[in-house]
C-alpha atoms as a PDB file:
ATOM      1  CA  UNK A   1       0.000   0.000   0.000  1.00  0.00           C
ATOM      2  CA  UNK A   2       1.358   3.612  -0.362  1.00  0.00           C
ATOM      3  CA  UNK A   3      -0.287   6.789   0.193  1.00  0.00           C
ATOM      4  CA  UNK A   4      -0.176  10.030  -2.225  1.00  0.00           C
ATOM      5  CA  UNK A   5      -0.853  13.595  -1.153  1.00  0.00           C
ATOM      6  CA  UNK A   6      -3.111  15.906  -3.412  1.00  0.00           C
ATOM      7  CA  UNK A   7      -3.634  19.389  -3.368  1.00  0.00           C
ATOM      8  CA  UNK A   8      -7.187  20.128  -4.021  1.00  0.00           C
ATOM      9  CA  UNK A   9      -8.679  23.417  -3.641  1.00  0.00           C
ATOM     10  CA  UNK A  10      -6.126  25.067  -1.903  1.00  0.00           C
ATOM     11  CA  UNK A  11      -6.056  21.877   0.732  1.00  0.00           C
ATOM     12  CA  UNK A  12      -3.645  18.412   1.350  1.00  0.00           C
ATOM     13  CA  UNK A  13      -5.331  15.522   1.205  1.00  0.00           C
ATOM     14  CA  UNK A  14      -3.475  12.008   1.776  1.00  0.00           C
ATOM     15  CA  UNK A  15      -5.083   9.084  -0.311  1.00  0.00           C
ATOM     16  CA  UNK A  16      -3.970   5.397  -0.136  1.00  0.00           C
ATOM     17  CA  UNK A  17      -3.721   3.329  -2.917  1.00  0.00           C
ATOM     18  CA  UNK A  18      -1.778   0.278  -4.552  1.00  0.00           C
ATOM     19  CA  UNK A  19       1.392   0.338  -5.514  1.00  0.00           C
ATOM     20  CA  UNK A  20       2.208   1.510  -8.619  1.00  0.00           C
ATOM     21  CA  UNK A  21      -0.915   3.735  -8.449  1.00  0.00           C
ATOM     22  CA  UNK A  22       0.711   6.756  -7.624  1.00  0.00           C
ATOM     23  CA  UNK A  23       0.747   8.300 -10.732  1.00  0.00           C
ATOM     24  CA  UNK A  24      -2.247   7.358 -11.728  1.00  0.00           C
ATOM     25  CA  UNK A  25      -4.012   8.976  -8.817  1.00  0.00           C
ATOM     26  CA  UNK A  26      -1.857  12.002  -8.747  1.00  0.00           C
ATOM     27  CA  UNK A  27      -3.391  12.317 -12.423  1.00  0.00           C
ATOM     28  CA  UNK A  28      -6.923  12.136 -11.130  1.00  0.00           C
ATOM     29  CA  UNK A  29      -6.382  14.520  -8.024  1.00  0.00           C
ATOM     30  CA  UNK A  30      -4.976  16.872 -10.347  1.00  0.00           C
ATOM     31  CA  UNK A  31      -8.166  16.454 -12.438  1.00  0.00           C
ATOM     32  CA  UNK A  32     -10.686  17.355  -9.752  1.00  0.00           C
ATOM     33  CA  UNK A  33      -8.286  20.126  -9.159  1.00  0.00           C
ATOM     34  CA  UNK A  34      -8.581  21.741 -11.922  1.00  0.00           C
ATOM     35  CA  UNK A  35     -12.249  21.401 -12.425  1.00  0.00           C
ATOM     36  CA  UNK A  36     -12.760  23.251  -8.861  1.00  0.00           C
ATOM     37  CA  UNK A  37     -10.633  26.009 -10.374  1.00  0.00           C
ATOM     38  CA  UNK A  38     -12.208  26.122 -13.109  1.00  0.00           C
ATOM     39  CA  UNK A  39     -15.351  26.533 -11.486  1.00  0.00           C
ATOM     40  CA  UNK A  40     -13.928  30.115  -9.743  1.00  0.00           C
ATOM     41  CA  UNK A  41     -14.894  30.939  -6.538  1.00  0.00           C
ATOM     42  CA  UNK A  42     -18.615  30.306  -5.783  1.00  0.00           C
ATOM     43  CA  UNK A  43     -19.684  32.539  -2.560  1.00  0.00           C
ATOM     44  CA  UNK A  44     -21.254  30.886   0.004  1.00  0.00           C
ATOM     45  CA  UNK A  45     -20.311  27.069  -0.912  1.00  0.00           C
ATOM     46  CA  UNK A  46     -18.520  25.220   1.474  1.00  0.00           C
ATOM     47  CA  UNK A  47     -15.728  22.915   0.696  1.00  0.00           C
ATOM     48  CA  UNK A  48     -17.777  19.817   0.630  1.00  0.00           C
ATOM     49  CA  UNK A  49     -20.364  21.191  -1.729  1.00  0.00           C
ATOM     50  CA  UNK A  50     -17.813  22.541  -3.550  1.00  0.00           C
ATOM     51  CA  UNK A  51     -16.190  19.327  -4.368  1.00  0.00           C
ATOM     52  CA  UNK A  52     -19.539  17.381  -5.274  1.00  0.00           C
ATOM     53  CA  UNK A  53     -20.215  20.098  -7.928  1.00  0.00           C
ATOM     54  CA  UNK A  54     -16.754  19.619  -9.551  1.00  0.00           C
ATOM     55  CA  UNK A  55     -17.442  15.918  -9.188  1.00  0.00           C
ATOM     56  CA  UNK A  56     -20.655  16.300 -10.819  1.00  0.00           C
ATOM     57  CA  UNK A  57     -18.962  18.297 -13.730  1.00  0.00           C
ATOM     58  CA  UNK A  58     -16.726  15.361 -14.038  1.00  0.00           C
ATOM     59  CA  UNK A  59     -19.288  12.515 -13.829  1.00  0.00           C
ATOM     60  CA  UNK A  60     -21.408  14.507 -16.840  1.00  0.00           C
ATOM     61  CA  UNK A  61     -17.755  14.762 -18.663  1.00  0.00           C
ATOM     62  CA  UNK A  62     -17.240  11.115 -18.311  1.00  0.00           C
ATOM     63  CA  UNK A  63     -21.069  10.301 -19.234  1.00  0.00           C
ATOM     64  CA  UNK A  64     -21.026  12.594 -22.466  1.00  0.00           C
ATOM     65  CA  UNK A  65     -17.795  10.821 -23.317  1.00  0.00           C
ATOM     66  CA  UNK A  66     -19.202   7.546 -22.428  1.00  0.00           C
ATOM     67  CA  UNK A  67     -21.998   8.219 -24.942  1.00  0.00           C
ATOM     68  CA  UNK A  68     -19.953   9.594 -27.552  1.00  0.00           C
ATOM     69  CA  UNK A  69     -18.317   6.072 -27.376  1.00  0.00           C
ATOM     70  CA  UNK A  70     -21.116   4.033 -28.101  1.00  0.00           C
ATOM     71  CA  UNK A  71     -22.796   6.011 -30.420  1.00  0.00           C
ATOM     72  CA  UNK A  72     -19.131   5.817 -32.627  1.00  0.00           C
ATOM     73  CA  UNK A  73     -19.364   1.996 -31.937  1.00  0.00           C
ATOM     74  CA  UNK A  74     -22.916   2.027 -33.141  1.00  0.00           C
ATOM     75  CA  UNK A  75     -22.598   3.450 -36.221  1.00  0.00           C
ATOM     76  CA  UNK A  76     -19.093   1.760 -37.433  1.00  0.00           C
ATOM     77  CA  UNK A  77     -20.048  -0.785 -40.004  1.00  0.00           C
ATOM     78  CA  UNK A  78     -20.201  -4.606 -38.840  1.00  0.00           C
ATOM     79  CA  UNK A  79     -16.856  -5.886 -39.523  1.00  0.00           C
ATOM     80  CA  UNK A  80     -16.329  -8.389 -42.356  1.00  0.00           C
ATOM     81  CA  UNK A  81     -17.958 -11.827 -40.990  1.00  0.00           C
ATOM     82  CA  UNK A  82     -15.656 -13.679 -43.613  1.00  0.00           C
ATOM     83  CA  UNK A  83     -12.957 -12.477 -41.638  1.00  0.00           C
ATOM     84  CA  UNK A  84     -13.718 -13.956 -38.629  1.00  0.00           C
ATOM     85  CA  UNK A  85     -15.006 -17.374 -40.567  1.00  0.00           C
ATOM     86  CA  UNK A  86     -11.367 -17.715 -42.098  1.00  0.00           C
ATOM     87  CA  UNK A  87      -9.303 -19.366 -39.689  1.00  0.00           C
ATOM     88  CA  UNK A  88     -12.174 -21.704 -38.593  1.00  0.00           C
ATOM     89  CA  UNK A  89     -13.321 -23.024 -41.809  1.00  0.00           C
ATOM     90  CA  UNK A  90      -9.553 -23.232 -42.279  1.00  0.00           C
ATOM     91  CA  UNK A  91      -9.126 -25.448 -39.496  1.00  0.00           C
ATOM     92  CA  UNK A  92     -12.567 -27.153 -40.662  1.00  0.00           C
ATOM     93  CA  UNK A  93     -10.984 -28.053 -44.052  1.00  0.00           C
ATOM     94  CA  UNK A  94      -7.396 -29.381 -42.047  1.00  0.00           C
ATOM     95  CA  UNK A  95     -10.037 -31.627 -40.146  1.00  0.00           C
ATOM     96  CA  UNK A  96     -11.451 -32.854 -42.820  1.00  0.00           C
ATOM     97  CA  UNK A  97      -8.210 -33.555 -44.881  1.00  0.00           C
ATOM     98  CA  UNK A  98      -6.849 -35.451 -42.525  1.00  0.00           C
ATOM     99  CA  UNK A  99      -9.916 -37.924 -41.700  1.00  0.00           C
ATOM    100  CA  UNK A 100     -10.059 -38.242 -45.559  1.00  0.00           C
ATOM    101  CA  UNK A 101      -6.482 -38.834 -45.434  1.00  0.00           C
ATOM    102  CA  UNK A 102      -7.579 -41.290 -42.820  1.00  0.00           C
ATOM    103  CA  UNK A 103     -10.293 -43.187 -44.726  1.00  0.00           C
ATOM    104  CA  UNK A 104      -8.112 -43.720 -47.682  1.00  0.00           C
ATOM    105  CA  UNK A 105      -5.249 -45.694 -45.490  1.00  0.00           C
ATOM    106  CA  UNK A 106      -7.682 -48.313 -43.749  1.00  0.00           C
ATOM    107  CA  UNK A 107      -7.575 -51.473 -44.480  1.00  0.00           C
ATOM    108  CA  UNK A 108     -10.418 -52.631 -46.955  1.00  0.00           C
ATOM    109  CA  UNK A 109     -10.533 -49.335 -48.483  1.00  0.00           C
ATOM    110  CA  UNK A 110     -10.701 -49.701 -52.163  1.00  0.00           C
END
Protein backbone atom coordinates (compact mmCIF):
# COMPACT_ATOMS: atom_id res chain seq x y z
CA UNK A 1 0.00 0.00 0.00
CA UNK A 2 1.36 3.61 -0.36
CA UNK A 3 -0.29 6.79 0.19
CA UNK A 4 -0.18 10.03 -2.22
CA UNK A 5 -0.85 13.60 -1.15
CA UNK A 6 -3.11 15.91 -3.41
CA UNK A 7 -3.63 19.39 -3.37
CA UNK A 8 -7.19 20.13 -4.02
CA UNK A 9 -8.68 23.42 -3.64
CA UNK A 10 -6.13 25.07 -1.90
CA UNK A 11 -6.06 21.88 0.73
CA UNK A 12 -3.65 18.41 1.35
CA UNK A 13 -5.33 15.52 1.21
CA UNK A 14 -3.48 12.01 1.78
CA UNK A 15 -5.08 9.08 -0.31
CA UNK A 16 -3.97 5.40 -0.14
CA UNK A 17 -3.72 3.33 -2.92
CA UNK A 18 -1.78 0.28 -4.55
CA UNK A 19 1.39 0.34 -5.51
CA UNK A 20 2.21 1.51 -8.62
CA UNK A 21 -0.92 3.73 -8.45
CA UNK A 22 0.71 6.76 -7.62
CA UNK A 23 0.75 8.30 -10.73
CA UNK A 24 -2.25 7.36 -11.73
CA UNK A 25 -4.01 8.98 -8.82
CA UNK A 26 -1.86 12.00 -8.75
CA UNK A 27 -3.39 12.32 -12.42
CA UNK A 28 -6.92 12.14 -11.13
CA UNK A 29 -6.38 14.52 -8.02
CA UNK A 30 -4.98 16.87 -10.35
CA UNK A 31 -8.17 16.45 -12.44
CA UNK A 32 -10.69 17.35 -9.75
CA UNK A 33 -8.29 20.13 -9.16
CA UNK A 34 -8.58 21.74 -11.92
CA UNK A 35 -12.25 21.40 -12.43
CA UNK A 36 -12.76 23.25 -8.86
CA UNK A 37 -10.63 26.01 -10.37
CA UNK A 38 -12.21 26.12 -13.11
CA UNK A 39 -15.35 26.53 -11.49
CA UNK A 40 -13.93 30.12 -9.74
CA UNK A 41 -14.89 30.94 -6.54
CA UNK A 42 -18.62 30.31 -5.78
CA UNK A 43 -19.68 32.54 -2.56
CA UNK A 44 -21.25 30.89 0.00
CA UNK A 45 -20.31 27.07 -0.91
CA UNK A 46 -18.52 25.22 1.47
CA UNK A 47 -15.73 22.92 0.70
CA UNK A 48 -17.78 19.82 0.63
CA UNK A 49 -20.36 21.19 -1.73
CA UNK A 50 -17.81 22.54 -3.55
CA UNK A 51 -16.19 19.33 -4.37
CA UNK A 52 -19.54 17.38 -5.27
CA UNK A 53 -20.22 20.10 -7.93
CA UNK A 54 -16.75 19.62 -9.55
CA UNK A 55 -17.44 15.92 -9.19
CA UNK A 56 -20.66 16.30 -10.82
CA UNK A 57 -18.96 18.30 -13.73
CA UNK A 58 -16.73 15.36 -14.04
CA UNK A 59 -19.29 12.51 -13.83
CA UNK A 60 -21.41 14.51 -16.84
CA UNK A 61 -17.76 14.76 -18.66
CA UNK A 62 -17.24 11.11 -18.31
CA UNK A 63 -21.07 10.30 -19.23
CA UNK A 64 -21.03 12.59 -22.47
CA UNK A 65 -17.79 10.82 -23.32
CA UNK A 66 -19.20 7.55 -22.43
CA UNK A 67 -22.00 8.22 -24.94
CA UNK A 68 -19.95 9.59 -27.55
CA UNK A 69 -18.32 6.07 -27.38
CA UNK A 70 -21.12 4.03 -28.10
CA UNK A 71 -22.80 6.01 -30.42
CA UNK A 72 -19.13 5.82 -32.63
CA UNK A 73 -19.36 2.00 -31.94
CA UNK A 74 -22.92 2.03 -33.14
CA UNK A 75 -22.60 3.45 -36.22
CA UNK A 76 -19.09 1.76 -37.43
CA UNK A 77 -20.05 -0.79 -40.00
CA UNK A 78 -20.20 -4.61 -38.84
CA UNK A 79 -16.86 -5.89 -39.52
CA UNK A 80 -16.33 -8.39 -42.36
CA UNK A 81 -17.96 -11.83 -40.99
CA UNK A 82 -15.66 -13.68 -43.61
CA UNK A 83 -12.96 -12.48 -41.64
CA UNK A 84 -13.72 -13.96 -38.63
CA UNK A 85 -15.01 -17.37 -40.57
CA UNK A 86 -11.37 -17.72 -42.10
CA UNK A 87 -9.30 -19.37 -39.69
CA UNK A 88 -12.17 -21.70 -38.59
CA UNK A 89 -13.32 -23.02 -41.81
CA UNK A 90 -9.55 -23.23 -42.28
CA UNK A 91 -9.13 -25.45 -39.50
CA UNK A 92 -12.57 -27.15 -40.66
CA UNK A 93 -10.98 -28.05 -44.05
CA UNK A 94 -7.40 -29.38 -42.05
CA UNK A 95 -10.04 -31.63 -40.15
CA UNK A 96 -11.45 -32.85 -42.82
CA UNK A 97 -8.21 -33.55 -44.88
CA UNK A 98 -6.85 -35.45 -42.52
CA UNK A 99 -9.92 -37.92 -41.70
CA UNK A 100 -10.06 -38.24 -45.56
CA UNK A 101 -6.48 -38.83 -45.43
CA UNK A 102 -7.58 -41.29 -42.82
CA UNK A 103 -10.29 -43.19 -44.73
CA UNK A 104 -8.11 -43.72 -47.68
CA UNK A 105 -5.25 -45.69 -45.49
CA UNK A 106 -7.68 -48.31 -43.75
CA UNK A 107 -7.57 -51.47 -44.48
CA UNK A 108 -10.42 -52.63 -46.95
CA UNK A 109 -10.53 -49.33 -48.48
CA UNK A 110 -10.70 -49.70 -52.16
Amino acid sequence: MSNVTLAIGGRHYTVACAEGEESHVTRLGQMIAEKLSGMGNAVGQNEARQLLFASLLLADELHEARAASSASEAAAPPADPSEDLAPLLERIADRIENLAEQLETMPGTP
